[in-house]
C-alpha atoms as a PDB file:
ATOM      1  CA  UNK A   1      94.338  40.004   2.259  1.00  0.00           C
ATOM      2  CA  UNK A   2      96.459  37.296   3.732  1.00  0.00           C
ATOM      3  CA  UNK A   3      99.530  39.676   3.795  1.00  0.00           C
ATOM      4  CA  UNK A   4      97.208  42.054   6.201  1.00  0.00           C
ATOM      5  CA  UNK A   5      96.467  39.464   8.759  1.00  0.00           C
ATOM      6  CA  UNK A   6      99.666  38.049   8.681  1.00  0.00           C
ATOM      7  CA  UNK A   7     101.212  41.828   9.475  1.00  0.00           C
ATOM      8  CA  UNK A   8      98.211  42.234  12.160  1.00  0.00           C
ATOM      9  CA  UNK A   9      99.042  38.984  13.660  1.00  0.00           C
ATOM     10  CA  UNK A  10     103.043  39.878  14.010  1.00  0.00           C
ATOM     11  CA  UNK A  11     101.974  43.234  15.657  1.00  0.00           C
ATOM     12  CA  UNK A  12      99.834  41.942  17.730  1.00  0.00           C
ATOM     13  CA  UNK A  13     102.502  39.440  18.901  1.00  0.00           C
ATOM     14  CA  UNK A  14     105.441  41.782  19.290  1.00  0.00           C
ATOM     15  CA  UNK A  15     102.634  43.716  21.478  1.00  0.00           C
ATOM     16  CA  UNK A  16     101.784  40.962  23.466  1.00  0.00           C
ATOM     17  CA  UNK A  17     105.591  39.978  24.449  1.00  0.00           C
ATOM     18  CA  UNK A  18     106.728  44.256  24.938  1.00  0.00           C
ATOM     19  CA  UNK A  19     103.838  44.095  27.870  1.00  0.00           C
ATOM     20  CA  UNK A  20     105.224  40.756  29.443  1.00  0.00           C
ATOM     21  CA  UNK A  21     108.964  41.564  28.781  1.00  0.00           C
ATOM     22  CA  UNK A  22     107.874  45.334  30.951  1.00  0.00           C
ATOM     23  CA  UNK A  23     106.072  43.381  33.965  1.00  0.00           C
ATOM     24  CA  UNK A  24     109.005  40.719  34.078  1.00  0.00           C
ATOM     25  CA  UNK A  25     111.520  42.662  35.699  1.00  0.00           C
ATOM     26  CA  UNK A  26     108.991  45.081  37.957  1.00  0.00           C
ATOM     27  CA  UNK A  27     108.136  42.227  39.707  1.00  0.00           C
ATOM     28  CA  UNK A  28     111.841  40.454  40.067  1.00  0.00           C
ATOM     29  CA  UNK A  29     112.749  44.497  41.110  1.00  0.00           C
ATOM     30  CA  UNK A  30     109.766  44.498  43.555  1.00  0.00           C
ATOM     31  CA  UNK A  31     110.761  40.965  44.748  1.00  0.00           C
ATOM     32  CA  UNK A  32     114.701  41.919  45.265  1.00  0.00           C
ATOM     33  CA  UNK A  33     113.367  45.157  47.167  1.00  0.00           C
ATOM     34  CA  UNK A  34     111.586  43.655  49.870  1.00  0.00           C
ATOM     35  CA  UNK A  35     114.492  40.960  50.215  1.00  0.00           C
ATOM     36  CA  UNK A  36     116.369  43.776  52.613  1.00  0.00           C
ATOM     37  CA  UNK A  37     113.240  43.590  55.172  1.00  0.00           C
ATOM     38  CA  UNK A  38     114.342  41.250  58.140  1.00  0.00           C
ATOM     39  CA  UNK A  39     116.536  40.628  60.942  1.00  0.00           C
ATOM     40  CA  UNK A  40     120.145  40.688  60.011  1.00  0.00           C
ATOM     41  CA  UNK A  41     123.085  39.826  62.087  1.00  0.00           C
ATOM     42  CA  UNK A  42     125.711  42.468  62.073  1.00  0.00           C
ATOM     43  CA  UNK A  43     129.185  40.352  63.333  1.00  0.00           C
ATOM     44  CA  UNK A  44     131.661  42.958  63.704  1.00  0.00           C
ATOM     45  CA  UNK A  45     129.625  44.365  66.553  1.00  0.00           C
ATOM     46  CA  UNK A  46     127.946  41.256  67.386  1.00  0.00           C
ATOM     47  CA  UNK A  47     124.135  43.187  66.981  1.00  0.00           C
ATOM     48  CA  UNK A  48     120.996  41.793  65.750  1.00  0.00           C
ATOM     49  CA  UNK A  49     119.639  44.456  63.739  1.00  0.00           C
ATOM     50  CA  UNK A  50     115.551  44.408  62.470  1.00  0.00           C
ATOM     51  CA  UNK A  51     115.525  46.399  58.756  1.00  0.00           C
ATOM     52  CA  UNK A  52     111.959  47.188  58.274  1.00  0.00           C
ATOM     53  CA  UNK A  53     109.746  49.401  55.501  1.00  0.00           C
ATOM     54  CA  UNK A  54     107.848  52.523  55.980  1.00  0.00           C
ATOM     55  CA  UNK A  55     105.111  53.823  54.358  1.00  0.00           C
ATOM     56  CA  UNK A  56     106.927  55.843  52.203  1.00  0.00           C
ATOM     57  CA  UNK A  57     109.078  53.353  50.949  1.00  0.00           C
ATOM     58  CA  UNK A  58     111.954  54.026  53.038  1.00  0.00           C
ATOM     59  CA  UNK A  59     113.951  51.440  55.116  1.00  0.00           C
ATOM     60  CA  UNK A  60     114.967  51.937  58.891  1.00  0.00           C
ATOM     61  CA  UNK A  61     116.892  49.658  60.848  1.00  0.00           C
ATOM     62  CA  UNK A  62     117.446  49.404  64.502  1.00  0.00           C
ATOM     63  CA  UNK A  63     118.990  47.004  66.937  1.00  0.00           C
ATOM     64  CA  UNK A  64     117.391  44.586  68.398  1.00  0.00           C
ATOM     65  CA  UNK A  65     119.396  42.121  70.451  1.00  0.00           C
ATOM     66  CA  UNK A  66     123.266  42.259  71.323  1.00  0.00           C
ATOM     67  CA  UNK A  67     125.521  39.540  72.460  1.00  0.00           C
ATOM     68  CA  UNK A  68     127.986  41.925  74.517  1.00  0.00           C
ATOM     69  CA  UNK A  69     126.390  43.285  78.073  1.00  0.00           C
ATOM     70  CA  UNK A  70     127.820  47.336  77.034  1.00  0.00           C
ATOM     71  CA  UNK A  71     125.597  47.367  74.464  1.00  0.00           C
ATOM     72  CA  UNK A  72     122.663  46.773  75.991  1.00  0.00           C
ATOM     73  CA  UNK A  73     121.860  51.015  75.805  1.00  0.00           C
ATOM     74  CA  UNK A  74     121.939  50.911  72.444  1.00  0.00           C
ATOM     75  CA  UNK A  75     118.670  48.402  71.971  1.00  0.00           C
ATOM     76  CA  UNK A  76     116.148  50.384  69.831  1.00  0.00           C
ATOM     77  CA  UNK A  77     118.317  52.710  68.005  1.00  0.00           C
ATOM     78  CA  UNK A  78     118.004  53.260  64.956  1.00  0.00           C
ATOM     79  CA  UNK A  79     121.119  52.830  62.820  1.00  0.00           C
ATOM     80  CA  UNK A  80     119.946  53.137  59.727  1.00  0.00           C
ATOM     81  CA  UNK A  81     117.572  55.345  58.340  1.00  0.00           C
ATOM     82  CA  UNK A  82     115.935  57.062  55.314  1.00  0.00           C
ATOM     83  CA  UNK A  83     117.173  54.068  53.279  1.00  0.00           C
ATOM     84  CA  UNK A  84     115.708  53.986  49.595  1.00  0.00           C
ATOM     85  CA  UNK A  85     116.122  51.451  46.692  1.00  0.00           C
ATOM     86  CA  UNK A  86     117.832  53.130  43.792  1.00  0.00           C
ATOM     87  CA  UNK A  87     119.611  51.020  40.695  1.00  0.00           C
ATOM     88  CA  UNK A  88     120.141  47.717  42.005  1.00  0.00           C
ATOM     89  CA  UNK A  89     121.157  48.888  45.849  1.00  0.00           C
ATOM     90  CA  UNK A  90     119.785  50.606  48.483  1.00  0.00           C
ATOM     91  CA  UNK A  91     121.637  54.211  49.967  1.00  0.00           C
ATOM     92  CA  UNK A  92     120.752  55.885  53.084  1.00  0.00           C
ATOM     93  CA  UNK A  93     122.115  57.330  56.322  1.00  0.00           C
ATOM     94  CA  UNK A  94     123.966  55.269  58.846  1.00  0.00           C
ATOM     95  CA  UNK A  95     124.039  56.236  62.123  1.00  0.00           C
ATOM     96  CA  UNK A  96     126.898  55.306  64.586  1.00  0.00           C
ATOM     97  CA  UNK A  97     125.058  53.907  67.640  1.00  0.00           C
ATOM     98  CA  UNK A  98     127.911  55.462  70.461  1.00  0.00           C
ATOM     99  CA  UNK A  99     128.865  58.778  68.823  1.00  0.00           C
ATOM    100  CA  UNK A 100     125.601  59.167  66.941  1.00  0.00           C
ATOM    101  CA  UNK A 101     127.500  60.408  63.950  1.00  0.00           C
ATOM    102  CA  UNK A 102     125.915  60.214  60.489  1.00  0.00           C
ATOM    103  CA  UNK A 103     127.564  58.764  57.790  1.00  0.00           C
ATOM    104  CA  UNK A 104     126.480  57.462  54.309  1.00  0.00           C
ATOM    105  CA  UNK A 105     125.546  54.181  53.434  1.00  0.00           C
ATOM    106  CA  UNK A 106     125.383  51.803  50.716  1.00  0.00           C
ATOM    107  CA  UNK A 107     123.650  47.819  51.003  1.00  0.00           C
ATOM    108  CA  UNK A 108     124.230  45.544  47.880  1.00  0.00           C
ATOM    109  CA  UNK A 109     122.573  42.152  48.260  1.00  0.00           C
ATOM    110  CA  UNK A 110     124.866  39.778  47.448  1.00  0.00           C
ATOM    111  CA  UNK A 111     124.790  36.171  45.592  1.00  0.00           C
ATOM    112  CA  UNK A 112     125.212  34.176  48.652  1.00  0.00           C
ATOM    113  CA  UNK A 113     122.141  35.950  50.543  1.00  0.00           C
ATOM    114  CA  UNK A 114     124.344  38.394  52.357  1.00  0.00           C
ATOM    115  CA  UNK A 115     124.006  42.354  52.884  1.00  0.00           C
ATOM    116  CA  UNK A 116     127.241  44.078  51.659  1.00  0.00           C
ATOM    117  CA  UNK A 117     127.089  47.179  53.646  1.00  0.00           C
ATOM    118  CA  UNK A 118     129.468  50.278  52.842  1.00  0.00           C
ATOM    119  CA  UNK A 119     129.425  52.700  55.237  1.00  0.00           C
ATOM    120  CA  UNK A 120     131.644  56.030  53.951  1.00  0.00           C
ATOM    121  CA  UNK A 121     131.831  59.808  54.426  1.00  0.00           C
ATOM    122  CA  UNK A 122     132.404  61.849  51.910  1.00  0.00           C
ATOM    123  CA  UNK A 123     133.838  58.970  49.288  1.00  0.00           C
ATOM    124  CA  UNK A 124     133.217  55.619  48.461  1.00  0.00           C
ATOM    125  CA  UNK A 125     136.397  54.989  48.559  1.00  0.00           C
ATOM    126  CA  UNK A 126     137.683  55.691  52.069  1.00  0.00           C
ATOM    127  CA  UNK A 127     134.501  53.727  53.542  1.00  0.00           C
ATOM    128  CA  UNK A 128     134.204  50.405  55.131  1.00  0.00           C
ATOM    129  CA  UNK A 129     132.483  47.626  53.818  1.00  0.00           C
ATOM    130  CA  UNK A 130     130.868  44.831  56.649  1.00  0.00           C
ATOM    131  CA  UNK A 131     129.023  41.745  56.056  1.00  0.00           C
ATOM    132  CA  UNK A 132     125.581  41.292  57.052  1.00  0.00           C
ATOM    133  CA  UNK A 133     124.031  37.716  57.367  1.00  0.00           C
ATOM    134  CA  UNK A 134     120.252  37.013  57.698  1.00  0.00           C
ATOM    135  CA  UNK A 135     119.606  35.113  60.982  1.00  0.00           C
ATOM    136  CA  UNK A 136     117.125  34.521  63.867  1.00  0.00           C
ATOM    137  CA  UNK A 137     117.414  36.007  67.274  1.00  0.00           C
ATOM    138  CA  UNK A 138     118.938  33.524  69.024  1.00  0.00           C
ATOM    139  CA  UNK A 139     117.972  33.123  73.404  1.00  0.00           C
ATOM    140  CA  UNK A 140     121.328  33.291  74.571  1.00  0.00           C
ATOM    141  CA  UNK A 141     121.431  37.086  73.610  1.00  0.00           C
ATOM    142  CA  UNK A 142     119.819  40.562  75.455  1.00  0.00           C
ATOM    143  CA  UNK A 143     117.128  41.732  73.173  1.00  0.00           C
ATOM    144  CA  UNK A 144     114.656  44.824  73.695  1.00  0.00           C
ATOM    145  CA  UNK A 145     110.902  43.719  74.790  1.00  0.00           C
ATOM    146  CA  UNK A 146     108.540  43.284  71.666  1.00  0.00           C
END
């Protein structure tokens, strides 16, 4: 009889840490998900660009301030769009703000709080990869009325 309890109690156990160990990493994967939603500051163009979600789960991001007077007609774009989370990074469309080409795009999060962005056509390997640092809209820059 002891033998039986002592089995029942293991089971039970192993149960008990299967169901945490699952709901561990959906929440750290929920958590690292909704780390892309902000404003980011895009240096090699010197644009402030706001990444938001949609209802469906999909990321768009559009400037939102500029430092450089010629791009002032490109406030509100959108310049990223139909971005999803899939296997530790997030892939979408990029779209050029002057030529309003598409071309793909790839954000890893990085360990120092930085976007990684990869913007490509075609292969991976013939894209570019730019730097994307969280930051707040500073008041020396032109930024659309929100």
């Amino acid at each position: 009889m002891k033998r039986r309890i002592g089995i029942s109690k293991v089971s039970i156990l192993g149960l008990m840490f299967l169901v945490l160990g699952l709901s561990v990493p959906a929440t750290e994967a929920a958590t690292s998900v909704d780390n892309l939603v902000g404003v980011w500051y895009f240096p090699y163009k010197k644009a402030y660009i706001e990444i938001s979600r949609g209802p469906s789960s999909q990321y768009t991001g559009r400037i939102i301030g500029v430092t450089d007077k010629r791009y002032i007609p490109y406030l509100n774009q959108v310049v990223m769009d139909g971005v999803q989370y899939q296997k530790g990074n997030w892939e979408g469309t990029f779209v050029h703000p002057t030529q309003r080409t598409r071309f793909e795009l790839s954000l890893n999060m990085a360990k120092n709080g930085q976007i990684e962005a990869l913007i490509y056509k075609g292969h991976r390997l013939i894209g570019k990869t730019f730097d994307m640092q969280r930051k707040d809209l500073p008041k020396d820059i032109f930024v659309i009325n929100r």
